[in-house]
PDB file of N, CA and C in Angstrom:
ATOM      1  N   UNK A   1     145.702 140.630  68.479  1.00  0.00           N
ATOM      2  CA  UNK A   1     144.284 140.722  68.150  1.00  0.00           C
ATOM      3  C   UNK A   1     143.565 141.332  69.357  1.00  0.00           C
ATOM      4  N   UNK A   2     142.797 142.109  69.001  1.00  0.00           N
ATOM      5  CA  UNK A   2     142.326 143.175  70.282  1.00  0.00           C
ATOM      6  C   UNK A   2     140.862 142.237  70.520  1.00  0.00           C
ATOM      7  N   UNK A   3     140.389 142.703  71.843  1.00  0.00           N
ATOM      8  CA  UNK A   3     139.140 141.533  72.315  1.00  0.00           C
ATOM      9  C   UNK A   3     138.146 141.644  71.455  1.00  0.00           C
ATOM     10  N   UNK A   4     137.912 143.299  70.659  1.00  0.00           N
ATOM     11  CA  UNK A   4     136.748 143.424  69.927  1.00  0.00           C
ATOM     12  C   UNK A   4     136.283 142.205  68.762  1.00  0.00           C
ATOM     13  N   UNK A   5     137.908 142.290  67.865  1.00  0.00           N
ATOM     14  CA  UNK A   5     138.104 141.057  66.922  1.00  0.00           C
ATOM     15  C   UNK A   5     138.071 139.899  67.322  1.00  0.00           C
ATOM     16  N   UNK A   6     138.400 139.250  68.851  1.00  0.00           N
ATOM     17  CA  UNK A   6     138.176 138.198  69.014  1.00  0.00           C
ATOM     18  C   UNK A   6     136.958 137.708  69.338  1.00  0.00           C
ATOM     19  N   UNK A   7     135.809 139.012  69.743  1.00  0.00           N
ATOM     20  CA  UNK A   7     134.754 138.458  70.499  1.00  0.00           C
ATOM     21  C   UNK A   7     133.634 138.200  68.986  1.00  0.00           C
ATOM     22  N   UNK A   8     134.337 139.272  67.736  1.00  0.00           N
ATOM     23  CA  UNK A   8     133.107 138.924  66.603  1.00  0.00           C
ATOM     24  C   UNK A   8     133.619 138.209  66.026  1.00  0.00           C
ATOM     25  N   UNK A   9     134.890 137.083  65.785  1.00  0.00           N
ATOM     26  CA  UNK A   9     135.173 135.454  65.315  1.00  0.00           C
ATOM     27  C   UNK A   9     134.782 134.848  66.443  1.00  0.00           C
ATOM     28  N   UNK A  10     134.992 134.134  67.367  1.00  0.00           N
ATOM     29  CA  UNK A  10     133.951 133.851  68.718  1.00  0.00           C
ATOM     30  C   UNK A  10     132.113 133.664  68.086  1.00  0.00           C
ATOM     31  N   UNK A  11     131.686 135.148  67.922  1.00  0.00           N
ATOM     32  CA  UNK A  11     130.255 134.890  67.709  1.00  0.00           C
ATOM     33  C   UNK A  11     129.822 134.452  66.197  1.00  0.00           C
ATOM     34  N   UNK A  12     130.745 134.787  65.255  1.00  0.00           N
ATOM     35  CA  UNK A  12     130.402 134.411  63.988  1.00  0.00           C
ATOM     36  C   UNK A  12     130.691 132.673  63.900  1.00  0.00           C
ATOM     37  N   UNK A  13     131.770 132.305  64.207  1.00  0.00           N
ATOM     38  CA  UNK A  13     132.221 130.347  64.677  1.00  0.00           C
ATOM     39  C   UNK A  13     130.696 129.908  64.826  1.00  0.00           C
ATOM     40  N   UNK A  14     130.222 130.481  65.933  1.00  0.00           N
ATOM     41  CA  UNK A  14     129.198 130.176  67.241  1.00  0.00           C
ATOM     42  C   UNK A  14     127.969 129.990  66.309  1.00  0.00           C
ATOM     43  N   UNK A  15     127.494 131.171  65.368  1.00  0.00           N
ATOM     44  CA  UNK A  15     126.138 131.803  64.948  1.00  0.00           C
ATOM     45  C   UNK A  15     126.620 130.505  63.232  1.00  0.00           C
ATOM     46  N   UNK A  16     127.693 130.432  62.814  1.00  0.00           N
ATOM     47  CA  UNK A  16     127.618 129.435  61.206  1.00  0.00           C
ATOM     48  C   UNK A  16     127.313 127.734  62.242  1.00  0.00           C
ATOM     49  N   UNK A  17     127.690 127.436  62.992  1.00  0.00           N
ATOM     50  CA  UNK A  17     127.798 126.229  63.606  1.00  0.00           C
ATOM     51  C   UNK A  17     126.184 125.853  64.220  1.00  0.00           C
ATOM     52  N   UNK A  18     125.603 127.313  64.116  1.00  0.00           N
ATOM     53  CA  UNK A  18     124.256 126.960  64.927  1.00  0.00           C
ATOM     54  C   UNK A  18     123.130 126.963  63.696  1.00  0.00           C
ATOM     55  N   UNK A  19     124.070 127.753  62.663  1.00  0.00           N
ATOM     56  CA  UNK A  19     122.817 128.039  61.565  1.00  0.00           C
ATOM     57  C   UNK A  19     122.933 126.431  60.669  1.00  0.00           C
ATOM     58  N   UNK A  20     124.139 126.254  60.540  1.00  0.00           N
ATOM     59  CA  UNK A  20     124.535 124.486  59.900  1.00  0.00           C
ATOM     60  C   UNK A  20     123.418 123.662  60.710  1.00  0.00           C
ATOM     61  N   UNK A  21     123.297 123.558  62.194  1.00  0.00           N
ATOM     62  CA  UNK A  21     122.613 122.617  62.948  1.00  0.00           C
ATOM     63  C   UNK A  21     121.210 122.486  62.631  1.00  0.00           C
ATOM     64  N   UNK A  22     120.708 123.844  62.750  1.00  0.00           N
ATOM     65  CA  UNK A  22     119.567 124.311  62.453  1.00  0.00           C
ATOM     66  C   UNK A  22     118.905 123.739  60.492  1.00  0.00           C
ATOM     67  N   UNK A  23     119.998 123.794  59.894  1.00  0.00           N
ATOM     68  CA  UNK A  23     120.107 123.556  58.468  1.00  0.00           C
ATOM     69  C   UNK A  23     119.425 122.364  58.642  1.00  0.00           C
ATOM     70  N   UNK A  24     120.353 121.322  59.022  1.00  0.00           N
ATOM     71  CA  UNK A  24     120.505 120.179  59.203  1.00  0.00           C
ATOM     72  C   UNK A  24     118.848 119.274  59.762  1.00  0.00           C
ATOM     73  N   UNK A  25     118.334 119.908  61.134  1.00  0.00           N
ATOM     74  CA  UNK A  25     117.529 119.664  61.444  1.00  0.00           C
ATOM     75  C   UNK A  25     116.284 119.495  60.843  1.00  0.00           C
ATOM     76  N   UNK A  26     116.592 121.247  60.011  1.00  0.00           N
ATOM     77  CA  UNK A  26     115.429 121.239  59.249  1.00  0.00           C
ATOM     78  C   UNK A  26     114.872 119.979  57.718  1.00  0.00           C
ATOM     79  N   UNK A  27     116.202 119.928  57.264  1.00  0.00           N
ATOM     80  CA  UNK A  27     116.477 119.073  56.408  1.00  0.00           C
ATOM     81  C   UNK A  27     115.790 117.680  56.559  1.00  0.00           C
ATOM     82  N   UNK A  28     115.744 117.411  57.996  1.00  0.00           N
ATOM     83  CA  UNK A  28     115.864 115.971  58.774  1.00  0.00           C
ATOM     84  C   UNK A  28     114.441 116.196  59.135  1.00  0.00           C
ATOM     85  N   UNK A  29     113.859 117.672  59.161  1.00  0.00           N
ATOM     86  CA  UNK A  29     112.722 117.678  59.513  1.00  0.00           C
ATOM     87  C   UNK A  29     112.214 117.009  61.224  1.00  0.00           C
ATOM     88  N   UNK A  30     113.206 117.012  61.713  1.00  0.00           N
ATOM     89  CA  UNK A  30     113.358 116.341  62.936  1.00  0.00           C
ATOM     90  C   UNK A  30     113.360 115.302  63.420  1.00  0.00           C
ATOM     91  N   UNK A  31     113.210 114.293  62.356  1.00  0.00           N
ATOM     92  CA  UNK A  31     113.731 112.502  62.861  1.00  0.00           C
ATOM     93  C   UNK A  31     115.350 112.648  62.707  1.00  0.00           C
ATOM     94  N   UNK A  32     115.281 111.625  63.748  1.00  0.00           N
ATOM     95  CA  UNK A  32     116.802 110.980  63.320  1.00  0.00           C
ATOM     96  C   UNK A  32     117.134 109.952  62.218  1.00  0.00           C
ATOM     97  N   UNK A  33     118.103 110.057  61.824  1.00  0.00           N
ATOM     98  CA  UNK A  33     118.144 108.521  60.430  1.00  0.00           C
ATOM     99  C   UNK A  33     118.039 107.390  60.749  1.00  0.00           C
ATOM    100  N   UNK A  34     117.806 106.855  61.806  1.00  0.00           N
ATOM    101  CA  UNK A  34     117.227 105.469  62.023  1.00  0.00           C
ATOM    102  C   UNK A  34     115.889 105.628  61.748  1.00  0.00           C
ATOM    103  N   UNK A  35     114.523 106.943  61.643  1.00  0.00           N
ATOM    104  CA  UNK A  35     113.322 106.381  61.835  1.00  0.00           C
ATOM    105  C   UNK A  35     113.358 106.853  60.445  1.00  0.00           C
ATOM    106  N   UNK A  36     113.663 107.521  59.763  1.00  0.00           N
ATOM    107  CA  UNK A  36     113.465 108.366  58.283  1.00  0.00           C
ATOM    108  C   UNK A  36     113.686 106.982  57.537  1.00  0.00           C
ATOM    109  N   UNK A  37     112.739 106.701  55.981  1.00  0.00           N
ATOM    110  CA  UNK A  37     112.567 105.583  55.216  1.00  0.00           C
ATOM    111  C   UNK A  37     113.402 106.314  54.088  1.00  0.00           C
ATOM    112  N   UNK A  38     113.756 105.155  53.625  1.00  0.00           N
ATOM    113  CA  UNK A  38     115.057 105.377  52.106  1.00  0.00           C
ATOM    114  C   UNK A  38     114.492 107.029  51.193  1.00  0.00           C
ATOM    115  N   UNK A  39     113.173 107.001  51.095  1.00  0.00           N
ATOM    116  CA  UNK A  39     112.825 107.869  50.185  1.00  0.00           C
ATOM    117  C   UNK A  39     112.863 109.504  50.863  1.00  0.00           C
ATOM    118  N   UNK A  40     112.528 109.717  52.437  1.00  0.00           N
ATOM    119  CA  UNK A  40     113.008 110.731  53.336  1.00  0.00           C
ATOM    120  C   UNK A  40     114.744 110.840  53.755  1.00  0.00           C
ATOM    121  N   UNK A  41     115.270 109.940  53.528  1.00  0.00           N
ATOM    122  CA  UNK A  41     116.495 110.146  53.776  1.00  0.00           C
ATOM    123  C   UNK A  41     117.421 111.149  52.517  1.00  0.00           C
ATOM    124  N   UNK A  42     117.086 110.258  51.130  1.00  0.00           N
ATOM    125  CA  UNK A  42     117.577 111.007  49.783  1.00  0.00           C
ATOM    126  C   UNK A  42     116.877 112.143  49.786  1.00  0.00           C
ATOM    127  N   UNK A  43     115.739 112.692  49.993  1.00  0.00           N
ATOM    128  CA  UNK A  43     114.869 114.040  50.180  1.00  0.00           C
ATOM    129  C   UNK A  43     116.177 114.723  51.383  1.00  0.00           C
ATOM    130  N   UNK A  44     116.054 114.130  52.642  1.00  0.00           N
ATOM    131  CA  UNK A  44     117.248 115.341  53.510  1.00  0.00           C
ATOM    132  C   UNK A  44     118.767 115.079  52.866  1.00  0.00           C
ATOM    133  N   UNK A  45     119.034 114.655  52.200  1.00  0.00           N
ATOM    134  CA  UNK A  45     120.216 114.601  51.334  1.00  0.00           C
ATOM    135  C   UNK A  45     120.126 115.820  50.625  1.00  0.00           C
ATOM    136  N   UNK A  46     119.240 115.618  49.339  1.00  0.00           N
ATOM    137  CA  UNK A  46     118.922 116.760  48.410  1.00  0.00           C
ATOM    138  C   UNK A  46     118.618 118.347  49.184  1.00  0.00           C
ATOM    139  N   UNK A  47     118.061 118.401  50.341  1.00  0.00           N
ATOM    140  CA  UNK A  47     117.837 119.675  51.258  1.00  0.00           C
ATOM    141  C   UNK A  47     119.242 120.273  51.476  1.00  0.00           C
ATOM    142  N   UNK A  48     120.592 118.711  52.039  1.00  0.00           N
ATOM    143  CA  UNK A  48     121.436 119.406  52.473  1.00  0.00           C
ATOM    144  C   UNK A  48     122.122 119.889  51.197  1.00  0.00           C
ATOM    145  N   UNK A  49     122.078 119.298  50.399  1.00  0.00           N
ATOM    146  CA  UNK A  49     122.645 119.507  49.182  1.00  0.00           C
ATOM    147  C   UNK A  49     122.578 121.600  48.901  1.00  0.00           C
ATOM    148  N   UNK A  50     120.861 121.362  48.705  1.00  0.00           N
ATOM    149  CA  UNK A  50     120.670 122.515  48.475  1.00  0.00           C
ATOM    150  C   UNK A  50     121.194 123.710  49.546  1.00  0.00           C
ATOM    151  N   UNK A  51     120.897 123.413  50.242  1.00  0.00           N
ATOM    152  CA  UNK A  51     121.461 124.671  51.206  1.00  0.00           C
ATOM    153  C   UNK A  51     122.855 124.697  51.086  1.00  0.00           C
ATOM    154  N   UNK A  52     124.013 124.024  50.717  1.00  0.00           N
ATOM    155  CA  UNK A  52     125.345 123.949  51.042  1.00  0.00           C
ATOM    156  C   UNK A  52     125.377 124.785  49.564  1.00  0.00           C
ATOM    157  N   UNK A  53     124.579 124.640  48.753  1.00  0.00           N
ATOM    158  CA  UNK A  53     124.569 125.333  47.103  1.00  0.00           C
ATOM    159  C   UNK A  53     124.433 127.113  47.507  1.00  0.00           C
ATOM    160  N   UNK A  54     123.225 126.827  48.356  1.00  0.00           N
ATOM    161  CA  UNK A  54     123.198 128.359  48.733  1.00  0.00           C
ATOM    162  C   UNK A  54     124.311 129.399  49.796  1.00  0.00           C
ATOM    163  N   UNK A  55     124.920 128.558  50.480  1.00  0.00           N
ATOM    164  CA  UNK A  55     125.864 128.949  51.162  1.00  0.00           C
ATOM    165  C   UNK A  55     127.061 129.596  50.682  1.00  0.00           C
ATOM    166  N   UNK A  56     127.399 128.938  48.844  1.00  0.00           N
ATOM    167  CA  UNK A  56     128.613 128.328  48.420  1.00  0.00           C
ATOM    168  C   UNK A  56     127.865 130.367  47.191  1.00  0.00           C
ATOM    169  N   UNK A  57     127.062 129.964  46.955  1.00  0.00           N
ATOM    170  CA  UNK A  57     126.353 131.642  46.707  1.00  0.00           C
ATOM    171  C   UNK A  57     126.038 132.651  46.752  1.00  0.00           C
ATOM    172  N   UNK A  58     125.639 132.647  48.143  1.00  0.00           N
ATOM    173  CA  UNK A  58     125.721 133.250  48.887  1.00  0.00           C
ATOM    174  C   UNK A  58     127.348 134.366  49.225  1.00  0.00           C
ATOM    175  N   UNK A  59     128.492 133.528  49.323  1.00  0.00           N
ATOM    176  CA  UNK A  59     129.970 133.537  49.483  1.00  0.00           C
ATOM    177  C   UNK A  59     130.262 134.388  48.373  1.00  0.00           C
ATOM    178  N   UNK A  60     129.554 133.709  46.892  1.00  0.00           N
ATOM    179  CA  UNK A  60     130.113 134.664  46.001  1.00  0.00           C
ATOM    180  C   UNK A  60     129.346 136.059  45.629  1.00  0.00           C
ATOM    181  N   UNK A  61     128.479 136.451  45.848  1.00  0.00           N
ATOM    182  CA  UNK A  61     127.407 137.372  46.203  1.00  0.00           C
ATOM    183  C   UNK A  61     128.306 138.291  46.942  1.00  0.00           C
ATOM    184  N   UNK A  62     128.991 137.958  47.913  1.00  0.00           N
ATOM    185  CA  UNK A  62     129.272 138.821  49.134  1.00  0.00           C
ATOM    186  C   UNK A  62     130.348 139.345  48.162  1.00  0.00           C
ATOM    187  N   UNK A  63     131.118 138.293  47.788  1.00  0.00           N
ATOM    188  CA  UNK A  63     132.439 139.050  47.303  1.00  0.00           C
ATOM    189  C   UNK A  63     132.308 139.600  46.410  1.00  0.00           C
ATOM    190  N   UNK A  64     131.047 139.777  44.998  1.00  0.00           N
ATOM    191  CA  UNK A  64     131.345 140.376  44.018  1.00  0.00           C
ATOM    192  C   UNK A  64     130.487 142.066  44.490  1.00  0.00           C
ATOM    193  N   UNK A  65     129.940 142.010  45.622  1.00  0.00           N
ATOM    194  CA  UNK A  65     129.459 143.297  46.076  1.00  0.00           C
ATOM    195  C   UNK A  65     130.246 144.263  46.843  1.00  0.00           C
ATOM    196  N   UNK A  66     131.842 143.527  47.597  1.00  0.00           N
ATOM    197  CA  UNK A  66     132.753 143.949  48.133  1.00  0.00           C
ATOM    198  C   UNK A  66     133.122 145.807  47.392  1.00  0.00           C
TER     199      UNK A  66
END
């Protein structure tokens, strides 16, 4: 594997791991789950839900445009 290929798996790992975090946060809206109440918690549930829907769509999008 030549460095070019290793350095764009390297940044793509890097850039899905930061966009998940970012997902996540947003979802959470920025509490942590100790301060979020039962009814904000199932709401960042349903967020992550949704975005993992769009991800999973996204995937097939790509491939049927290949």
């Amino acid at each position: 594997m030549d460095l070019t290929r290793l350095f764009n798996f390297l940044t793509r790992m890097f850039v899905r791991s930061a966009v998940d975090a970012g997902v996540d946060f947003a979802a959470r809206r920025g509490k942590p789950d100790a301060e979020m109440t039962p009814e904000e918690r199932a709401q960042a549930r349903r967020a992550r839900d949704l975005a993992g829907r769009a991800r999973k769509i996204q995937k097939v999008t790509r491939r049927l445009w290949r």
